[in-house]
N, C-alpha and C. Protein backbone atom coordinates (compact mmCIF):
# COMPACT_ATOMS: atom_id res chain seq x y z
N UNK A 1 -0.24 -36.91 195.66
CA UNK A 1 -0.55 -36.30 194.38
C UNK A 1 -2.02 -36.51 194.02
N UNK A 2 -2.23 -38.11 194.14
CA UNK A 2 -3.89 -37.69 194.20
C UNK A 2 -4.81 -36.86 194.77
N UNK A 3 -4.37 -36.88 196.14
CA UNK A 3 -5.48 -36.26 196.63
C UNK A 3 -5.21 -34.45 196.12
N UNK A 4 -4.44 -34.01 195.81
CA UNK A 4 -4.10 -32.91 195.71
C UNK A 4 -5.35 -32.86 194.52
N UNK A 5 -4.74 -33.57 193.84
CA UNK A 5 -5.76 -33.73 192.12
C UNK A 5 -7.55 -33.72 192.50
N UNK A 6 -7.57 -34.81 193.52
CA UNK A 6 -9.50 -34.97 193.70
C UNK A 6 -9.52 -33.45 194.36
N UNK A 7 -9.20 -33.06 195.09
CA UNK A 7 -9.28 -31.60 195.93
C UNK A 7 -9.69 -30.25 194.70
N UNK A 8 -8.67 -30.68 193.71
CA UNK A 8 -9.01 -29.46 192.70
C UNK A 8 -9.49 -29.87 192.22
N UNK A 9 -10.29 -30.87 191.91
CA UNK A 9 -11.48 -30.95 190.87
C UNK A 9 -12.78 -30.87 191.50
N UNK A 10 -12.52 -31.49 193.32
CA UNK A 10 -13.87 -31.15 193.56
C UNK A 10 -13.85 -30.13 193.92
N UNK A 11 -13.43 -29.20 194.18
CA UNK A 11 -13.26 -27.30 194.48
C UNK A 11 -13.31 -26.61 193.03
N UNK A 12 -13.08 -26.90 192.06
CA UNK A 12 -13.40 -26.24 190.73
C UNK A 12 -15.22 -26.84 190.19
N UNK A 13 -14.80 -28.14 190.37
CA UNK A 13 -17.04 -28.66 190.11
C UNK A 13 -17.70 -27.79 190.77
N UNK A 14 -17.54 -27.74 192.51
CA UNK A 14 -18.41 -26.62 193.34
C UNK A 14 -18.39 -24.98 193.23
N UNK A 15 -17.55 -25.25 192.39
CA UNK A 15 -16.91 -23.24 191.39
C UNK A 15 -17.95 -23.14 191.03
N UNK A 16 -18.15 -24.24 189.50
CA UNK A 16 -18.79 -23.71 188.39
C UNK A 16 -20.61 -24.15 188.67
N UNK A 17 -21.04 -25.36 189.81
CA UNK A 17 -22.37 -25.44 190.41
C UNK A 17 -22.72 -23.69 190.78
N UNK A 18 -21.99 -23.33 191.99
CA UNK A 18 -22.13 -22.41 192.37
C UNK A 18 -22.67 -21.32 191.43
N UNK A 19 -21.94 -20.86 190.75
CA UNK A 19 -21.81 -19.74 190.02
C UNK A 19 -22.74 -20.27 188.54
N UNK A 20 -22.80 -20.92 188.22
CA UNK A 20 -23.43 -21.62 187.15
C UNK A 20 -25.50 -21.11 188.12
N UNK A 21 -25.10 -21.61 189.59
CA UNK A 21 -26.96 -21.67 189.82
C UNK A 21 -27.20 -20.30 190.61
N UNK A 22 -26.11 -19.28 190.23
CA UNK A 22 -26.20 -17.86 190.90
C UNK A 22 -27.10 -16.90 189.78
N UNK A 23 -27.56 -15.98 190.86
CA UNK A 23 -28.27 -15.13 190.11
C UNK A 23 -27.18 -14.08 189.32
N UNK A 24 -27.23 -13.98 188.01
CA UNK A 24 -26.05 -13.37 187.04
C UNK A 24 -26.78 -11.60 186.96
N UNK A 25 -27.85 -11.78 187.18
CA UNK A 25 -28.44 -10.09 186.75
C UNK A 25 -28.24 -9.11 187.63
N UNK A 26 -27.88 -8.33 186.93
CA UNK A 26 -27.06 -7.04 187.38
C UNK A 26 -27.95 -6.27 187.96
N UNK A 27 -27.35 -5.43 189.71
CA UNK A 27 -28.24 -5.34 190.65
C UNK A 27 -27.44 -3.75 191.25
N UNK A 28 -28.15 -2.80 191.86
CA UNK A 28 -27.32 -1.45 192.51
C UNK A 28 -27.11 -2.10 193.61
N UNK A 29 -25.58 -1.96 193.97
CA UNK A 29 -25.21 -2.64 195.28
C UNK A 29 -24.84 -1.26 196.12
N UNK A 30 -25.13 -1.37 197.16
CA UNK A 30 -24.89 -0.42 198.06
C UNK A 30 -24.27 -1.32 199.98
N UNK A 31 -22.87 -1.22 199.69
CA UNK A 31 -22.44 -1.55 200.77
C UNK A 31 -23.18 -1.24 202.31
N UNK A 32 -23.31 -0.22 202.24
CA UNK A 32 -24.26 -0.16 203.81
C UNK A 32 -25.54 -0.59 203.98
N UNK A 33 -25.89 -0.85 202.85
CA UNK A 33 -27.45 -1.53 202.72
C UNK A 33 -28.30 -2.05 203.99
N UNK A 34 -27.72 -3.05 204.74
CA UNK A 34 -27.75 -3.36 205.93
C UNK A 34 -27.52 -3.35 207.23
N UNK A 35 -26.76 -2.08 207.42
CA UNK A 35 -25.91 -1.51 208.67
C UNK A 35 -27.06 -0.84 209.07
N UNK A 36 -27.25 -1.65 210.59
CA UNK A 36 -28.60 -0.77 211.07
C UNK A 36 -27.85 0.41 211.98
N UNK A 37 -26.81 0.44 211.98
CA UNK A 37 -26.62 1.73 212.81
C UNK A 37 -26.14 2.82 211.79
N UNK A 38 -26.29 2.89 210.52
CA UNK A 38 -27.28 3.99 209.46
C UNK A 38 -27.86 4.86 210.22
N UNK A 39 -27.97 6.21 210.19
CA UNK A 39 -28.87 7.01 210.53
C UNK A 39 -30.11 6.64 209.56
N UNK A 40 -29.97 6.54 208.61
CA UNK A 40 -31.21 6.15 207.63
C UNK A 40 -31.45 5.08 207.50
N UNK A 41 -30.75 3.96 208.24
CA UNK A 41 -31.40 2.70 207.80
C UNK A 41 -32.79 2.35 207.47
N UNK A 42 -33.32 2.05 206.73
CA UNK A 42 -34.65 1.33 206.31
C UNK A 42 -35.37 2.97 205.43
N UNK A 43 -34.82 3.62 205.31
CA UNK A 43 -35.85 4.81 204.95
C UNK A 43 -35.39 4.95 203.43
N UNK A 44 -36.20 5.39 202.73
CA UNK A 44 -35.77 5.82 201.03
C UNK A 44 -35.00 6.66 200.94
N UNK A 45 -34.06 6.59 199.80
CA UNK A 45 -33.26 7.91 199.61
C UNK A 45 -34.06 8.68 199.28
N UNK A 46 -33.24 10.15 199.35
CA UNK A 46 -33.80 11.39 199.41
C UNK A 46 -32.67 12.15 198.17
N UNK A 47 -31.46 11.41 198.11
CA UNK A 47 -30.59 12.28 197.24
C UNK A 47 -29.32 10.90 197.23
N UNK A 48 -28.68 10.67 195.94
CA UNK A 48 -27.80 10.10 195.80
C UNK A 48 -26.56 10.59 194.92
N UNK A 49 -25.40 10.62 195.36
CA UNK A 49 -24.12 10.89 195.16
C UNK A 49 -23.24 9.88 194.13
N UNK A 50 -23.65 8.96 194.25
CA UNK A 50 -22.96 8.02 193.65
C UNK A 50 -24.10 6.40 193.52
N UNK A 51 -23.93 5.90 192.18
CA UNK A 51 -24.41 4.53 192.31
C UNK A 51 -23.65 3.21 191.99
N UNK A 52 -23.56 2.30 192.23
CA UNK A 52 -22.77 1.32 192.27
C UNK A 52 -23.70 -0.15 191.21
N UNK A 53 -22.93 -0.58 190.20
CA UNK A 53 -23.98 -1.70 190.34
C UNK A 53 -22.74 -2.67 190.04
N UNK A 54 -23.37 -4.20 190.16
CA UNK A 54 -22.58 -5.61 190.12
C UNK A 54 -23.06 -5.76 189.24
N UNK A 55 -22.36 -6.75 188.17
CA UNK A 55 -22.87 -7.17 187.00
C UNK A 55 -22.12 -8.40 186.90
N UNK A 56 -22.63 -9.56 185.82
CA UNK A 56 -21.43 -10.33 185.12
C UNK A 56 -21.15 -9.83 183.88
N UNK A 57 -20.30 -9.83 182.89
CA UNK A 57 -19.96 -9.33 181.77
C UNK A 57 -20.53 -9.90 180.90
N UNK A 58 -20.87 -11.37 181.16
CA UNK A 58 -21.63 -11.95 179.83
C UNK A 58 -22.88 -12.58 179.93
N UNK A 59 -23.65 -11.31 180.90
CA UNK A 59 -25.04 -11.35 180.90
C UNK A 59 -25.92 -9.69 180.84
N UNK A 60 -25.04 -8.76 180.33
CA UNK A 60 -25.30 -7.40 180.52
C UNK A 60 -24.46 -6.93 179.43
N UNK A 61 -25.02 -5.81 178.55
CA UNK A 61 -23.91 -4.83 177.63
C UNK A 61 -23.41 -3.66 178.36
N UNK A 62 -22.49 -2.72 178.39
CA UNK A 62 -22.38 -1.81 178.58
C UNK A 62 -23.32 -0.47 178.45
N UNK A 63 -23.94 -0.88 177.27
CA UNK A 63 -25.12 -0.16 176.82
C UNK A 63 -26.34 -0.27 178.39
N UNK A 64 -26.37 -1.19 178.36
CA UNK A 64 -27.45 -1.83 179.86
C UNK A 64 -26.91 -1.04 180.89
N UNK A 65 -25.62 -1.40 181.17
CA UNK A 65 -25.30 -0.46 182.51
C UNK A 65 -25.57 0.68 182.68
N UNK A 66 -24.82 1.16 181.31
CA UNK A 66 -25.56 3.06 181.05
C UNK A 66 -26.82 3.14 181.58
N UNK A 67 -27.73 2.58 181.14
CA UNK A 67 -29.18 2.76 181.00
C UNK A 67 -29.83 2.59 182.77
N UNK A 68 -28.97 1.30 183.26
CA UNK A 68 -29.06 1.21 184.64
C UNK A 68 -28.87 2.56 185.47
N UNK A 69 -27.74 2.75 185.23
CA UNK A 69 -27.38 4.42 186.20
C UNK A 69 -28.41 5.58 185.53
N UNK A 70 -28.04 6.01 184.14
CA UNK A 70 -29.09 6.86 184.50
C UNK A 70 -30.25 6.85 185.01
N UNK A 71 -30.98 5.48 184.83
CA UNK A 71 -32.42 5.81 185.32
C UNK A 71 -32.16 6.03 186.80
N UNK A 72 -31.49 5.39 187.54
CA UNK A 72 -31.16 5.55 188.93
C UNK A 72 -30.90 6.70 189.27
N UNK A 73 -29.98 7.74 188.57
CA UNK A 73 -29.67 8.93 188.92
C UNK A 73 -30.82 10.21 188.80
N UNK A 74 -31.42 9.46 187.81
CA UNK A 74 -32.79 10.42 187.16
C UNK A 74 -33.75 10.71 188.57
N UNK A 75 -33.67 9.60 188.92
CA UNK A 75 -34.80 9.07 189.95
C UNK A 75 -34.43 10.31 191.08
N UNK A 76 -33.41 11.15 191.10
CA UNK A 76 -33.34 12.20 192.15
C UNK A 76 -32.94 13.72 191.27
N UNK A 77 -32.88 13.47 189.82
CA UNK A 77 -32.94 14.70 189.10
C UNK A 77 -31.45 14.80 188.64
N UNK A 78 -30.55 13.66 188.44
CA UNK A 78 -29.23 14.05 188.41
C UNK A 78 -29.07 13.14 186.97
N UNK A 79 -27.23 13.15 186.61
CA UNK A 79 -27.41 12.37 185.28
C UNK A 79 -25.62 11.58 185.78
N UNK A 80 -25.04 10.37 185.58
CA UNK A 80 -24.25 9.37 185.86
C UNK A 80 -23.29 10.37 184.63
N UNK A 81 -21.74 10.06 185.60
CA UNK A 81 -20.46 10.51 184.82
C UNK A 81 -19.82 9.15 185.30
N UNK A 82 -19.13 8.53 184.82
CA UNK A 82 -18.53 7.50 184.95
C UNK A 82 -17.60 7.65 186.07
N UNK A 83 -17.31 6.82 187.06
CA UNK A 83 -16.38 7.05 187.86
C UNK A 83 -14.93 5.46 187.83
N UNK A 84 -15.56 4.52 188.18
CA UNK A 84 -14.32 3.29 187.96
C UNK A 84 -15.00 2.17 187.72
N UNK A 85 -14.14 0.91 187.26
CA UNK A 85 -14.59 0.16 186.89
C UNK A 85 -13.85 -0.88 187.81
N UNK A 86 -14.28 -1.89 189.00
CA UNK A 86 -13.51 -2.95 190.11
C UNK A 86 -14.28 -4.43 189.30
N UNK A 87 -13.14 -5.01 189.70
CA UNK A 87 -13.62 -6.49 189.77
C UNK A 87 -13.57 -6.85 191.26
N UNK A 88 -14.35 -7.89 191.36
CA UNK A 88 -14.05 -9.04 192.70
C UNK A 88 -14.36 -7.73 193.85
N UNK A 89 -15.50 -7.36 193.71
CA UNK A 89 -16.10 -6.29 194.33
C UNK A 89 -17.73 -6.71 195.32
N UNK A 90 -18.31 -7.85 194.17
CA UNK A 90 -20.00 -8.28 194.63
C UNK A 90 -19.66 -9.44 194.26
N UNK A 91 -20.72 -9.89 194.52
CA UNK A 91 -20.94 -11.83 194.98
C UNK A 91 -19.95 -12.57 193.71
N UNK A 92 -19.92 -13.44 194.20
CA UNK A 92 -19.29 -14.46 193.22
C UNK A 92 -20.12 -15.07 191.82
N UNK A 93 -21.38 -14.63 191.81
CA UNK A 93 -21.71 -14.20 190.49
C UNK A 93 -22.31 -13.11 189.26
N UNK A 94 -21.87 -12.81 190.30
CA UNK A 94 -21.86 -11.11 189.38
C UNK A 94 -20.61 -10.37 190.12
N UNK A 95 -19.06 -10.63 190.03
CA UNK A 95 -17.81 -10.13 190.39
C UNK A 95 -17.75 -8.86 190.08
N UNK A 96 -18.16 -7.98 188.77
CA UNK A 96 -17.79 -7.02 188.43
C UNK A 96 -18.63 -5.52 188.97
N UNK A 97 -17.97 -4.53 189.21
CA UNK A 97 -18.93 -3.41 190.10
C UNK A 97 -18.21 -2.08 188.99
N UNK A 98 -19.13 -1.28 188.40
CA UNK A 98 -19.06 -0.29 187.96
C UNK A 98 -19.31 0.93 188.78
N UNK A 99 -18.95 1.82 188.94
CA UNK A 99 -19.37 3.16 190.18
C UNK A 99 -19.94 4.57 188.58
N UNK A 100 -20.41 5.05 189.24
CA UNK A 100 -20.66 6.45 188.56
C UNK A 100 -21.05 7.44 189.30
N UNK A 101 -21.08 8.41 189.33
CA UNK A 101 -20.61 9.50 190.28
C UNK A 101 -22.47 10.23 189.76
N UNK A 102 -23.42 10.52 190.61
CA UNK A 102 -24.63 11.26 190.07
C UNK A 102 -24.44 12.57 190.05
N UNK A 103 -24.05 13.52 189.26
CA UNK A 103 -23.75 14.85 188.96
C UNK A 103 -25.58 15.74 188.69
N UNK A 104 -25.27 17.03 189.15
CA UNK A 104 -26.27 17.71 188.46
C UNK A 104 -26.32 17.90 187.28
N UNK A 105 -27.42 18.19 186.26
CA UNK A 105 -27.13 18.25 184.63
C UNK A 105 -26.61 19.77 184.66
């Protein structure tokens, strides 16, 4: 029973270190980011379909996110329609991933 007990306390302390000394600011995550066998790997977009970002909830408003996508979508002439809202999607400190779909105006 003890050790069960020291186990969850030292696995919950290294939770909240962790995530406590993580970067919390909300970032466009793009899963292929790093797949060098991308036809485009390393090159700038040219046109985007969809943007993704990670956030934590209680370091960002909703208002912020808005503001995040559109400028992102702007950036190729388009304007963000909301698409879903995932948790437990990006790093362990910033869990939450919003999608929005970049539509023409």
């Amino acid at each position: 029973m003890k050790i069960n007990s020291l186990f969850i306390f030292i696995f919950l302390g290294l939770s909240f270190i962790i995530t406590g000394c993580g970067n919390r600011e909300a970032y466009i995550y793009d899963p292929e980011e790093f797949n060098r066998e991308k036809a485009d790997f390393g090159l700038e977009l040219t046109d985007r379909a969809e943007v993704s970002i990670c956030y934590h909830k209680g370091s960002i408003t909703p208002k912020m996110l808005i503001q995040m996508a559109k400028d992102e979508c702007r950036k190729f002439g388009k304007k963000p329609k909301f698409k879903k809202n995932q948790v437990l999607m990006c790093s362990i400190s910033t869990p939450a991933s919003i999608s929005f779909d970049c539509i023409d105006p």
